[in-house]
PDB file of N, CA and C in Angstrom:
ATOM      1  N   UNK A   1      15.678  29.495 -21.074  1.00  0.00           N
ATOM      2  CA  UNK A   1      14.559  29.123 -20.216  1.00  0.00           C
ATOM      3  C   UNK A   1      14.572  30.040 -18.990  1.00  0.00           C
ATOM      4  N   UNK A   2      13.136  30.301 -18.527  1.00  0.00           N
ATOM      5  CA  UNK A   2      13.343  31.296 -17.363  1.00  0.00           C
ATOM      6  C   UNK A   2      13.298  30.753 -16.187  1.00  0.00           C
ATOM      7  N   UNK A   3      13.069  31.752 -15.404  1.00  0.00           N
ATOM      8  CA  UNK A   3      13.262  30.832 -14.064  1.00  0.00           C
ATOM      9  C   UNK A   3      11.376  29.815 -13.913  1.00  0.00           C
ATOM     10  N   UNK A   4      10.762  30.482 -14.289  1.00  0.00           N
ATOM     11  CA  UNK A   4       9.089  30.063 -13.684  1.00  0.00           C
ATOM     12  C   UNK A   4       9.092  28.646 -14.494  1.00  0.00           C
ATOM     13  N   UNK A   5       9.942  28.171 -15.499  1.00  0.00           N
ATOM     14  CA  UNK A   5       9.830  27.394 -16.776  1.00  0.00           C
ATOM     15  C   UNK A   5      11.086  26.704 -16.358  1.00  0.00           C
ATOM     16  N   UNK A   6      12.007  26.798 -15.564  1.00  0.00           N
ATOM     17  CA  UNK A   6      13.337  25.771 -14.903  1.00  0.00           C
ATOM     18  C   UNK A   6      12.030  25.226 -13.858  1.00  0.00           C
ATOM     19  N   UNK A   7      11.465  25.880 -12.941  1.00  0.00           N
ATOM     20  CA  UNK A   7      10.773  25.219 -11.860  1.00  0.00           C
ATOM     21  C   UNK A   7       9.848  24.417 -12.049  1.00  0.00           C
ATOM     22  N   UNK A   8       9.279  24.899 -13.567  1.00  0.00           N
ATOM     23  CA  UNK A   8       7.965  24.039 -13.966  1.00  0.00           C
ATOM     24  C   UNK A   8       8.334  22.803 -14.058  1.00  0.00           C
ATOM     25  N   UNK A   9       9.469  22.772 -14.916  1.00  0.00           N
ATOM     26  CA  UNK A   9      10.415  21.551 -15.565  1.00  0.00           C
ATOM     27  C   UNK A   9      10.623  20.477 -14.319  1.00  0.00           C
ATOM     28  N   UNK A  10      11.145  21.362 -13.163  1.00  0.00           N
ATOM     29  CA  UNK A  10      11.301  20.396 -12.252  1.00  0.00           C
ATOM     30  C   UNK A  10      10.334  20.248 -11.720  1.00  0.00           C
ATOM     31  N   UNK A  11       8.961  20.420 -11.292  1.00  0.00           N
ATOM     32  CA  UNK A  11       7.963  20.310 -10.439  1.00  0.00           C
ATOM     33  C   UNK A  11       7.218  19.132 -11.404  1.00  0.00           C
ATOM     34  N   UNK A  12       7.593  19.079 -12.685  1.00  0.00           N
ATOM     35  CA  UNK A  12       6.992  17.832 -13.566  1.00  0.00           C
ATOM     36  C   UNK A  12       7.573  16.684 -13.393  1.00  0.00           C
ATOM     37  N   UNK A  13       9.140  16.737 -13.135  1.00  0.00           N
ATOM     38  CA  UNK A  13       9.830  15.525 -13.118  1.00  0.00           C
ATOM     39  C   UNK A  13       9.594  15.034 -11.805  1.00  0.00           C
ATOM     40  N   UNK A  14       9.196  15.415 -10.462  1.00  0.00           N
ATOM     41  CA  UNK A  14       8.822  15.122  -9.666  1.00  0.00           C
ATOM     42  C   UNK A  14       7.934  14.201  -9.582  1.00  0.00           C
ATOM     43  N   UNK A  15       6.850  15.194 -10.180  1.00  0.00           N
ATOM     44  CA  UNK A  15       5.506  14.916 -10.330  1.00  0.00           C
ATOM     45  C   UNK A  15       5.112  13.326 -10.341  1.00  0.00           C
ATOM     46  N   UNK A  16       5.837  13.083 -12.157  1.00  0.00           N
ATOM     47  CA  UNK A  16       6.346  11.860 -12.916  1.00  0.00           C
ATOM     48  C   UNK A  16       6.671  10.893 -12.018  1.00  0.00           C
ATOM     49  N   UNK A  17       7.277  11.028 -10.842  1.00  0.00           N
ATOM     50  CA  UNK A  17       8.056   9.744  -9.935  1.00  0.00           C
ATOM     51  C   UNK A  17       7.042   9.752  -8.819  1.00  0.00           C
ATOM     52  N   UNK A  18       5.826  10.412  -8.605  1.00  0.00           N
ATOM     53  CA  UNK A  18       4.965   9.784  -7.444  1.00  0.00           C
ATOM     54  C   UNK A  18       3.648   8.781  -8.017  1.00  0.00           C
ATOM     55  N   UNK A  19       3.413   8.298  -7.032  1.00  0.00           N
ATOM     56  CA  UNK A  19       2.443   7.257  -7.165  1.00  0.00           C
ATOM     57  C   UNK A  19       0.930   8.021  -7.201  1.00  0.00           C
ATOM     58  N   UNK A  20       0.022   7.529  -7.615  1.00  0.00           N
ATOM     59  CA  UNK A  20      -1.181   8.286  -7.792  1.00  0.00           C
ATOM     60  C   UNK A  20      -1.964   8.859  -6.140  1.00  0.00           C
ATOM     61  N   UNK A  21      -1.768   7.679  -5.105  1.00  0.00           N
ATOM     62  CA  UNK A  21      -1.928   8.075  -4.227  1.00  0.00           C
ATOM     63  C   UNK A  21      -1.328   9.396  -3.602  1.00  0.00           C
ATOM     64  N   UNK A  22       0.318   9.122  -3.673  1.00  0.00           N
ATOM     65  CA  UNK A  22       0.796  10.232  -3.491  1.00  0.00           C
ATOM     66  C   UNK A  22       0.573  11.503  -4.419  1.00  0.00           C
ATOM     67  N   UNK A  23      -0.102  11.498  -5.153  1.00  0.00           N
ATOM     68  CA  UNK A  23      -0.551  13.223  -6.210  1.00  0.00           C
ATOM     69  C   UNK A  23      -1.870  13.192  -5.306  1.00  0.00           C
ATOM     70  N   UNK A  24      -2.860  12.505  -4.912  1.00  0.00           N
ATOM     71  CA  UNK A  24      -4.050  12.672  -4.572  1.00  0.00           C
ATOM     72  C   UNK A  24      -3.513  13.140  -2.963  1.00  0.00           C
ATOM     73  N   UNK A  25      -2.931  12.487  -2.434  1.00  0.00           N
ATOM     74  CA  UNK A  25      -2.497  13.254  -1.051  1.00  0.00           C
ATOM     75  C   UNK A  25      -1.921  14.700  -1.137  1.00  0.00           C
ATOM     76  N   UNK A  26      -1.096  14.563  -2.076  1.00  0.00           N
ATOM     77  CA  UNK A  26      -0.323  16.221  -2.063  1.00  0.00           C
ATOM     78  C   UNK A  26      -1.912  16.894  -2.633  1.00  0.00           C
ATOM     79  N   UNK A  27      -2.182  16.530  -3.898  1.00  0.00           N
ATOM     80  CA  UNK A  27      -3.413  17.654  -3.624  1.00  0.00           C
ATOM     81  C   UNK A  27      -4.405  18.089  -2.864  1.00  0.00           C
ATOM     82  N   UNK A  28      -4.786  17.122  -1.943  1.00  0.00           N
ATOM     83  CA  UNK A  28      -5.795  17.493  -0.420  1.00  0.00           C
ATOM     84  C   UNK A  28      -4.919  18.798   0.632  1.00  0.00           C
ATOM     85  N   UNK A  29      -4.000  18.611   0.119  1.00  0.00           N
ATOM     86  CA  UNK A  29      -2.445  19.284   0.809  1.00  0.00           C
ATOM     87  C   UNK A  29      -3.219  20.345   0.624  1.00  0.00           C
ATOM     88  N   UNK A  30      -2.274  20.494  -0.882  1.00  0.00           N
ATOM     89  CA  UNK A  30      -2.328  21.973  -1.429  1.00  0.00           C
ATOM     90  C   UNK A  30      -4.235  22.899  -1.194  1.00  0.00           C
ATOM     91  N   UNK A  31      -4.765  21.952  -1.614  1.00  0.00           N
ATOM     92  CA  UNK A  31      -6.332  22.413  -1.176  1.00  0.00           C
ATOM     93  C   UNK A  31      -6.742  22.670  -0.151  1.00  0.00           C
ATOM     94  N   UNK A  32      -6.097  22.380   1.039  1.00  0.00           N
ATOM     95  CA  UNK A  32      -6.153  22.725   2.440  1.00  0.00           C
ATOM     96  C   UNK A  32      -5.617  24.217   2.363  1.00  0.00           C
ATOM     97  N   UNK A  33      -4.451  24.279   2.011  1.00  0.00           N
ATOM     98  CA  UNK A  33      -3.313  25.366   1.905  1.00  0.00           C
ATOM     99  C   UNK A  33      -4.065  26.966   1.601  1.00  0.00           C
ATOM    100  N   UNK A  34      -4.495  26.715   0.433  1.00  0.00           N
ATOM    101  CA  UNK A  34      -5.340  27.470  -0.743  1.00  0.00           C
ATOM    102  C   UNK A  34      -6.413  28.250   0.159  1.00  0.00           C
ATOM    103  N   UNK A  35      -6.877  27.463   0.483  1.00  0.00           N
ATOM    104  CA  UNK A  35      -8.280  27.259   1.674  1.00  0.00           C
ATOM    105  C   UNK A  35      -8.062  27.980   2.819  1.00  0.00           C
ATOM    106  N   UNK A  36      -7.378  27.930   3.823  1.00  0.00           N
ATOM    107  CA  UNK A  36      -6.280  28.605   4.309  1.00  0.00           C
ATOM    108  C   UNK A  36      -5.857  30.513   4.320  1.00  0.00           C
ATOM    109  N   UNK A  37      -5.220  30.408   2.890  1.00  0.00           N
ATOM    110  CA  UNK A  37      -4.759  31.542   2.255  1.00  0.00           C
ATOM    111  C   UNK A  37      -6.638  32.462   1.746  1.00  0.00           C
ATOM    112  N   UNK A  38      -6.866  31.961   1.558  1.00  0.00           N
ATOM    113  CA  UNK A  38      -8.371  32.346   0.897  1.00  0.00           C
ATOM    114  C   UNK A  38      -9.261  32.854   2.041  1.00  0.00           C
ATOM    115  N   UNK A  39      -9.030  32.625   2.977  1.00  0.00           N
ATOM    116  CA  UNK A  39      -9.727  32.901   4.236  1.00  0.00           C
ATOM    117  C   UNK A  39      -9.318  34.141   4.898  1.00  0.00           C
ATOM    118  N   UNK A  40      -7.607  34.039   4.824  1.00  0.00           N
ATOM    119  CA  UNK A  40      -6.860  34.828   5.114  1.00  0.00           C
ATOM    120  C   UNK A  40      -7.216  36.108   4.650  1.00  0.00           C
ATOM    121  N   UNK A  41      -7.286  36.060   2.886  1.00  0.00           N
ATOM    122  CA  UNK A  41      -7.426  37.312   2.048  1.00  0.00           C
ATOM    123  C   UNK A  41      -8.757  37.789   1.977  1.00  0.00           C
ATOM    124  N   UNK A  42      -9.539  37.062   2.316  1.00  0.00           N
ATOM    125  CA  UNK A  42     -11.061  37.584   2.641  1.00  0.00           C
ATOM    126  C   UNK A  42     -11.486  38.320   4.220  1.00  0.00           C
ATOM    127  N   UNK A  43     -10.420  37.906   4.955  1.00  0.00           N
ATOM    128  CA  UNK A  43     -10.667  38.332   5.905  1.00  0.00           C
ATOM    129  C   UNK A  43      -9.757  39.994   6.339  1.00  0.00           C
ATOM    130  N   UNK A  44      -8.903  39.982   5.352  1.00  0.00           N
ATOM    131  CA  UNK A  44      -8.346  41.242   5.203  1.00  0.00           C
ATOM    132  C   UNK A  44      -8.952  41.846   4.833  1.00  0.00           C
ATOM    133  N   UNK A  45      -9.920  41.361   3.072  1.00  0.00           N
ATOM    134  CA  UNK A  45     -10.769  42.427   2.399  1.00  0.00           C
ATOM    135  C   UNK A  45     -11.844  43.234   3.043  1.00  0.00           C
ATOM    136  N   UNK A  46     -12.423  42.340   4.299  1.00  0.00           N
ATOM    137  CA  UNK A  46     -13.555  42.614   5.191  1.00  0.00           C
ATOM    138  C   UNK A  46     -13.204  43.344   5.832  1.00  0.00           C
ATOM    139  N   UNK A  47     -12.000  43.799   6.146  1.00  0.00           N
ATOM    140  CA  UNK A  47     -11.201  44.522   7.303  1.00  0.00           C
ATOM    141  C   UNK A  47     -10.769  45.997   6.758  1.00  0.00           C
ATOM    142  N   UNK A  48     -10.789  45.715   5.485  1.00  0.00           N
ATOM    143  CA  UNK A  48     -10.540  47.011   4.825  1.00  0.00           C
ATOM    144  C   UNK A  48     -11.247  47.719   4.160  1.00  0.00           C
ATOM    145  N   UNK A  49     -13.008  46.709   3.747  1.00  0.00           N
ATOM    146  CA  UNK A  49     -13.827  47.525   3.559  1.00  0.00           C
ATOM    147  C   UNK A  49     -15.037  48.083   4.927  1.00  0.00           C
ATOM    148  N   UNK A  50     -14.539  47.589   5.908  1.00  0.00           N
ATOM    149  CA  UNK A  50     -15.085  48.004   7.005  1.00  0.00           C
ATOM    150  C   UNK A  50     -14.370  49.420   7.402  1.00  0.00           C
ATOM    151  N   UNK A  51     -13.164  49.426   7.444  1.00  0.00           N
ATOM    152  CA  UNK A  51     -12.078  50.839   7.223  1.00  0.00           C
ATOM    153  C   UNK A  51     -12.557  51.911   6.563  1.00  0.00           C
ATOM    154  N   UNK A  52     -12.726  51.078   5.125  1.00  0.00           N
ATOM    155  CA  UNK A  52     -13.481  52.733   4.330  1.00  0.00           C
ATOM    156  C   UNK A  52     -14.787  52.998   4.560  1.00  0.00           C
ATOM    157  N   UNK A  53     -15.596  52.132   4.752  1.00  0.00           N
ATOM    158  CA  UNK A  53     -16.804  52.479   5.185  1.00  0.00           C
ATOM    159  C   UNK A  53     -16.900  53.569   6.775  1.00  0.00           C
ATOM    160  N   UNK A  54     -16.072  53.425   7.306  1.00  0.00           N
ATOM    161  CA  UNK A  54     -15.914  53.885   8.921  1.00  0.00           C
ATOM    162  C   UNK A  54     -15.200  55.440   8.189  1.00  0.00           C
ATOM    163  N   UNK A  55     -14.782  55.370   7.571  1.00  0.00           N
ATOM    164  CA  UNK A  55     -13.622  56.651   7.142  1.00  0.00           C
ATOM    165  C   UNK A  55     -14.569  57.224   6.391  1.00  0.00           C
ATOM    166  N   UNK A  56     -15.526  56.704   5.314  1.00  0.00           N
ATOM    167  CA  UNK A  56     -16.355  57.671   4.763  1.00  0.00           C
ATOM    168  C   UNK A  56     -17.310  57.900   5.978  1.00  0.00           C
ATOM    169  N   UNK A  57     -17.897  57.448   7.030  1.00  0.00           N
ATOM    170  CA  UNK A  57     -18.511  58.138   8.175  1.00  0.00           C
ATOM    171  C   UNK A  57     -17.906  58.558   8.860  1.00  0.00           C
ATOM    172  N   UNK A  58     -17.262  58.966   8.634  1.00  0.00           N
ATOM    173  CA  UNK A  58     -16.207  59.686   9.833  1.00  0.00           C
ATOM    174  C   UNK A  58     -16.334  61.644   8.957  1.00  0.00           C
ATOM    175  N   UNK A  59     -16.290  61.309   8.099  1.00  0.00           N
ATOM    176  CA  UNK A  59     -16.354  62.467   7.067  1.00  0.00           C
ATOM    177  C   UNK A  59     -17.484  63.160   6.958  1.00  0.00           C
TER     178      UNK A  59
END
């Protein structure tokens, strides 16, 4: 077993021992998180196609 497939294993047995509330809370979590990160990477992409755009006028 690899490592991504030991973690899965355990992130299920976890899983298994919370209450439904608690999966519906952790997922507002993680969806916040995501949300977050997604903003992050869009706001880089904007940053770097503003870069090449400035660099091809610069040329």
């Amino acid at each position: 077993m690899n490592l991504f497939e030991e973690e899965l294993a355990e992130a299920k047995e976890m899983v298994s021992e919370r209450s439904t509330e608690e999966l519906f809370d952790n997922l507002n979590e993680m969806n916040l998180v995501i949300r977050e990160h997604t903003c992050g990477i869009q706001v880089i992409l904007d940053e770097l196609s503003r870069r090449k755009k400035q660099n091809k006028e610069e040329k």
